[in-house]
Protein backbone atom coordinates (compact mmCIF):
# COMPACT_ATOMS: atom_id res chain seq x y z
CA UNK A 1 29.90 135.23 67.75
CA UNK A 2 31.37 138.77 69.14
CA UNK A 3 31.40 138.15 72.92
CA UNK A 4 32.00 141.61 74.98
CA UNK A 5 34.68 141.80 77.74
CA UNK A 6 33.43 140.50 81.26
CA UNK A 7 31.89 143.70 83.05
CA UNK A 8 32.59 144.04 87.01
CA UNK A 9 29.64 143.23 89.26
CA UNK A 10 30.79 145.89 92.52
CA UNK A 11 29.41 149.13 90.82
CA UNK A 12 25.59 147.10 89.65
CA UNK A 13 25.74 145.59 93.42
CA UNK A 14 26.67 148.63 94.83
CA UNK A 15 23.86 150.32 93.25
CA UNK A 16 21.41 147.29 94.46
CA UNK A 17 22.75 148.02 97.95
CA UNK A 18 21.85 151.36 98.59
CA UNK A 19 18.80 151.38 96.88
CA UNK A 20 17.59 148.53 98.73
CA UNK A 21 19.07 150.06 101.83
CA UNK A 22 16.80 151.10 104.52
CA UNK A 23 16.16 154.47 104.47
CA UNK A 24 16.87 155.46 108.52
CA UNK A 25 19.07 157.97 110.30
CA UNK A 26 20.91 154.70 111.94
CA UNK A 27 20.97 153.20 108.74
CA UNK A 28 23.02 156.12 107.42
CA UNK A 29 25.02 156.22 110.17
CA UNK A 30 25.71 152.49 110.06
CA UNK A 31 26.75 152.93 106.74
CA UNK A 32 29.22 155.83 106.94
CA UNK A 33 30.83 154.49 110.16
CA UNK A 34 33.74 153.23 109.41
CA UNK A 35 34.74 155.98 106.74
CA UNK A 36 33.94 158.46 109.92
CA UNK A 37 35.76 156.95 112.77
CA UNK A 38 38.48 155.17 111.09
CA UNK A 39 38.95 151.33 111.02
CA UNK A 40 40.71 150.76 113.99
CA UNK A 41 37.52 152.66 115.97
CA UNK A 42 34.84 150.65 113.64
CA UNK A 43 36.23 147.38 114.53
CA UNK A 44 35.82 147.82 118.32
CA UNK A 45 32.06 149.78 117.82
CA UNK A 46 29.08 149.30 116.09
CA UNK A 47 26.15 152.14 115.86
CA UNK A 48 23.44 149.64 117.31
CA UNK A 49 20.34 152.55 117.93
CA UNK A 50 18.12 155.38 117.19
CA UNK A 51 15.69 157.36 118.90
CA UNK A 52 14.82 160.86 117.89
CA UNK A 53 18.38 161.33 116.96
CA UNK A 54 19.94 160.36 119.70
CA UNK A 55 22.62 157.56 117.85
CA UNK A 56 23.69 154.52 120.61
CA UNK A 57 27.10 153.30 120.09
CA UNK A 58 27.75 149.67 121.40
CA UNK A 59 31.79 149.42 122.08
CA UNK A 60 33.57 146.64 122.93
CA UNK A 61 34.68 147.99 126.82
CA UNK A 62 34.24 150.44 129.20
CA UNK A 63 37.51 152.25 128.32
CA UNK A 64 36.28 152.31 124.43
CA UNK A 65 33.13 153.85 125.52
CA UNK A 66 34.68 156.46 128.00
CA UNK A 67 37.54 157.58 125.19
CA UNK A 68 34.37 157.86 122.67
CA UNK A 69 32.54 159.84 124.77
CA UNK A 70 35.49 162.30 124.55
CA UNK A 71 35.46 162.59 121.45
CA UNK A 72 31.73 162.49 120.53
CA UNK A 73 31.45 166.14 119.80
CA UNK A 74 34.51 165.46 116.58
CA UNK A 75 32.33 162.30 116.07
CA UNK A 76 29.08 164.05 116.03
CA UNK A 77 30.50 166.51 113.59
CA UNK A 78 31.80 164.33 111.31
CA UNK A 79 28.67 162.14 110.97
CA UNK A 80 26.92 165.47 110.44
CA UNK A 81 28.97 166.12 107.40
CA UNK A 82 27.96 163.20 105.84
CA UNK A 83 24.53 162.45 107.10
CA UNK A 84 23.14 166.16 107.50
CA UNK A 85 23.55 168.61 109.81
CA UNK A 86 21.48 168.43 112.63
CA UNK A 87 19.66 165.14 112.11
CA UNK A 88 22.10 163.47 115.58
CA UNK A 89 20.96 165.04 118.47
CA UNK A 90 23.80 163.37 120.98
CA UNK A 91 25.47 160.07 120.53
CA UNK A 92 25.61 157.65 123.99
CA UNK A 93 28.39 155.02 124.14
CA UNK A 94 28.10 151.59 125.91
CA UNK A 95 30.26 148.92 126.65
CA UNK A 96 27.85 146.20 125.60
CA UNK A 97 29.28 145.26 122.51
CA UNK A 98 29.14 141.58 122.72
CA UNK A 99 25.28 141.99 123.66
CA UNK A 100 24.99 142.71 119.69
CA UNK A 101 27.21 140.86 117.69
């Protein structure tokens, strides 16, 4: 009996993923987060909304949401790169982090 060498399972469950991945502006945005803001960012935030491209932003404080909102215009631009241009109208930051995890 030949037996071939074990294949790895991320790329086939990667490809499961985003095809069965909900096809949504916060979806996208969800998705790219992390690679966007950095990890140190993602792990105090989570994209939690949508609403005719307006993107909500739940952080973990006040001061989280204040800094963000200073640098939502890099933010915006960056998700814009990766999701399309023009699809995020404004992002809106809120310190009610705990309210969704």
């Amino acid at each position: 009996m030949n037996r071939s060498a074990p294949r790895r399972i991320a790329d086939p469950l990667a490809r499961v993923l985003r095809d069965q991945a909900p096809r949504t502006l916060l979806a996208e945005v969800q998705t790219a987060w992390s690679e966007v803001c950095g990890e140190a960012i993602a792990a105090a935030t989570e994209p939690v909304a949508e609403r005719e491209g307006r993107v909500t932003i739940a952080c973990e404080s006040g001061a989280w949401a204040q800094e963000l909102e200073l640098m939502s215009d890099a933010l915006r631009s960056r998700l814009d790169a990766t999701v399309g241009e023009n699809r995020i109208t404004s992002l809106r930051f809120t310190a009610d982090l705990s309210r969704h995890r």
